[in-house]
Protein backbone atom coordinates (compact mmCIF):
# COMPACT_ATOMS: atom_id res chain seq x y z
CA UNK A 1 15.35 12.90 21.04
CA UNK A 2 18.12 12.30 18.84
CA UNK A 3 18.86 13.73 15.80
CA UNK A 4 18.87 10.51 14.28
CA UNK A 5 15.84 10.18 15.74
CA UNK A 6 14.60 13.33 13.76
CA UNK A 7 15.84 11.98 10.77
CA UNK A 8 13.60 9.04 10.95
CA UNK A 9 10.64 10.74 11.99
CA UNK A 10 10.92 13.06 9.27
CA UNK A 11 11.46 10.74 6.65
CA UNK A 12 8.55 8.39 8.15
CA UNK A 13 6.21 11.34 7.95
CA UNK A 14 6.99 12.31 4.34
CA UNK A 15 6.90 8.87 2.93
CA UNK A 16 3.79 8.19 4.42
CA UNK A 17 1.57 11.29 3.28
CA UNK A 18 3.00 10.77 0.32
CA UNK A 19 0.50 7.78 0.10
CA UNK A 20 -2.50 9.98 1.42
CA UNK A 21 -3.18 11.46 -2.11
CA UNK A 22 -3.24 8.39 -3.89
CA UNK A 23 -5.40 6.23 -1.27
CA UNK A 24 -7.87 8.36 -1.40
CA UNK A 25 -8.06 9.03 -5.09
CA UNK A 26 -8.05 5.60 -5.74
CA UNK A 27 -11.12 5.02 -3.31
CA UNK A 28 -13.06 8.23 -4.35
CA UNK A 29 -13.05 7.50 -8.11
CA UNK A 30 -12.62 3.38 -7.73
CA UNK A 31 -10.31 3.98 -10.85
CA UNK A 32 -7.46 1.07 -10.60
CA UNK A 33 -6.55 1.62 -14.63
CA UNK A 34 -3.25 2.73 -13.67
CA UNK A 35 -2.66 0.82 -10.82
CA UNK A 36 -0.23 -2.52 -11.26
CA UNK A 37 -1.60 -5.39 -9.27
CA UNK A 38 1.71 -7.21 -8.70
CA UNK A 39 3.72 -3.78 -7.76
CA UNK A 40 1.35 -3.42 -5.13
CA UNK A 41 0.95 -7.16 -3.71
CA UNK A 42 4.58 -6.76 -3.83
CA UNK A 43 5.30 -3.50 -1.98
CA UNK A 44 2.21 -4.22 0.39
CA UNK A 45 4.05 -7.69 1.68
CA UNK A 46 7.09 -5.62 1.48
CA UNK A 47 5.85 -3.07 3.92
CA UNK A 48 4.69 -5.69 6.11
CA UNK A 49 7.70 -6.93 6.45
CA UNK A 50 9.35 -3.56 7.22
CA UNK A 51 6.54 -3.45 10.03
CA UNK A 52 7.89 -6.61 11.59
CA UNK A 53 11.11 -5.40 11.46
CA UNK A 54 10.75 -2.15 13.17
CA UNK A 55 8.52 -4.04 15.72
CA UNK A 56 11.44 -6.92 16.35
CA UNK A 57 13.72 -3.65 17.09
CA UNK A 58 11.29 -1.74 19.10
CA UNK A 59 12.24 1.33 16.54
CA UNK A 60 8.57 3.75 17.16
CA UNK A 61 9.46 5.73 13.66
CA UNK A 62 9.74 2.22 11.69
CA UNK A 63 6.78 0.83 13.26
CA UNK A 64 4.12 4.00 13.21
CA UNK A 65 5.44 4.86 9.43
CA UNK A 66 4.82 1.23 8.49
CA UNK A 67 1.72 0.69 9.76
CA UNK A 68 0.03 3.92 8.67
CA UNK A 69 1.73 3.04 5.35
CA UNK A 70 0.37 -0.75 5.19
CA UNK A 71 -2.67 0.51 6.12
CA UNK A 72 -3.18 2.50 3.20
CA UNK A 73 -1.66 0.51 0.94
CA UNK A 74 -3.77 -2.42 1.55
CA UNK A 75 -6.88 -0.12 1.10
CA UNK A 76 -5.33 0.69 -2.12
CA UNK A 77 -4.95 -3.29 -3.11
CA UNK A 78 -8.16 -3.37 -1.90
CA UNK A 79 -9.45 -1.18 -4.00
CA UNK A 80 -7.53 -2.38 -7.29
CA UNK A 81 -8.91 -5.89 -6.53
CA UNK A 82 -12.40 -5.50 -5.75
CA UNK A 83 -13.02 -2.82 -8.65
CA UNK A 84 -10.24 -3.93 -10.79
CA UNK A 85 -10.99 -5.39 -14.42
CA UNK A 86 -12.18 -9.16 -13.70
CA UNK A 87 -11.23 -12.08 -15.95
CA UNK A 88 -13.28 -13.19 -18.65
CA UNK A 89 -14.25 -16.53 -19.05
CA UNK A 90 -16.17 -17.47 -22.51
CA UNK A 91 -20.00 -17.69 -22.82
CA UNK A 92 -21.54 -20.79 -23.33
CA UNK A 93 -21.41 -21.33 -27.35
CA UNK A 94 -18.47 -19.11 -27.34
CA UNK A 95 -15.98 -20.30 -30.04
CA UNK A 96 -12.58 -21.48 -28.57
């Protein structure tokens, strides 16, 4: 193993734990409050696409990091749109 190799393994580990915390926060409490529905839609398609990248290169650091990453992620999206607030529409005999 390189030490490039290293590199990339090391910064795929860090940057995905870092996510740990915060998936399961967000899925023990169901609290979405502070949680920004576009930033993650965004960065969820984003790490998809880094996914499919490190797959088209055969690159193992890009592709485990990204998946474990996507994975929770999306169970963080998940979360924020299946407890998030949900639009009000009027009552009937609501004023306009």
């Amino acid at each position: 193993m390189t030490l490039q190799d290293l590199f990339g393994y090391a910064a795929a580990t860090l940057t995905t734990l870092s996510f740990v915390p915060q998936a399961v926060l967000t899925v023990r409490t169901r609290d979405v409050s502070g949680i920004s529905l576009g930033m993650y839609s965004c960065f969820t398609i984003g790490v998809a696409l880094w996914l499919l990248y490190g797959l088209a290169l055969g690159e193992w650091p890009i592709i485990v990091a990204n998946a474990i990453t996507l994975a929770l992620a999306a169970t963080i999206l998940w979360t924020k749109l299946r407890y998030g607030p949900k639009p009000s529409t009027p009552m009937r005999g609501d004023a306009p």
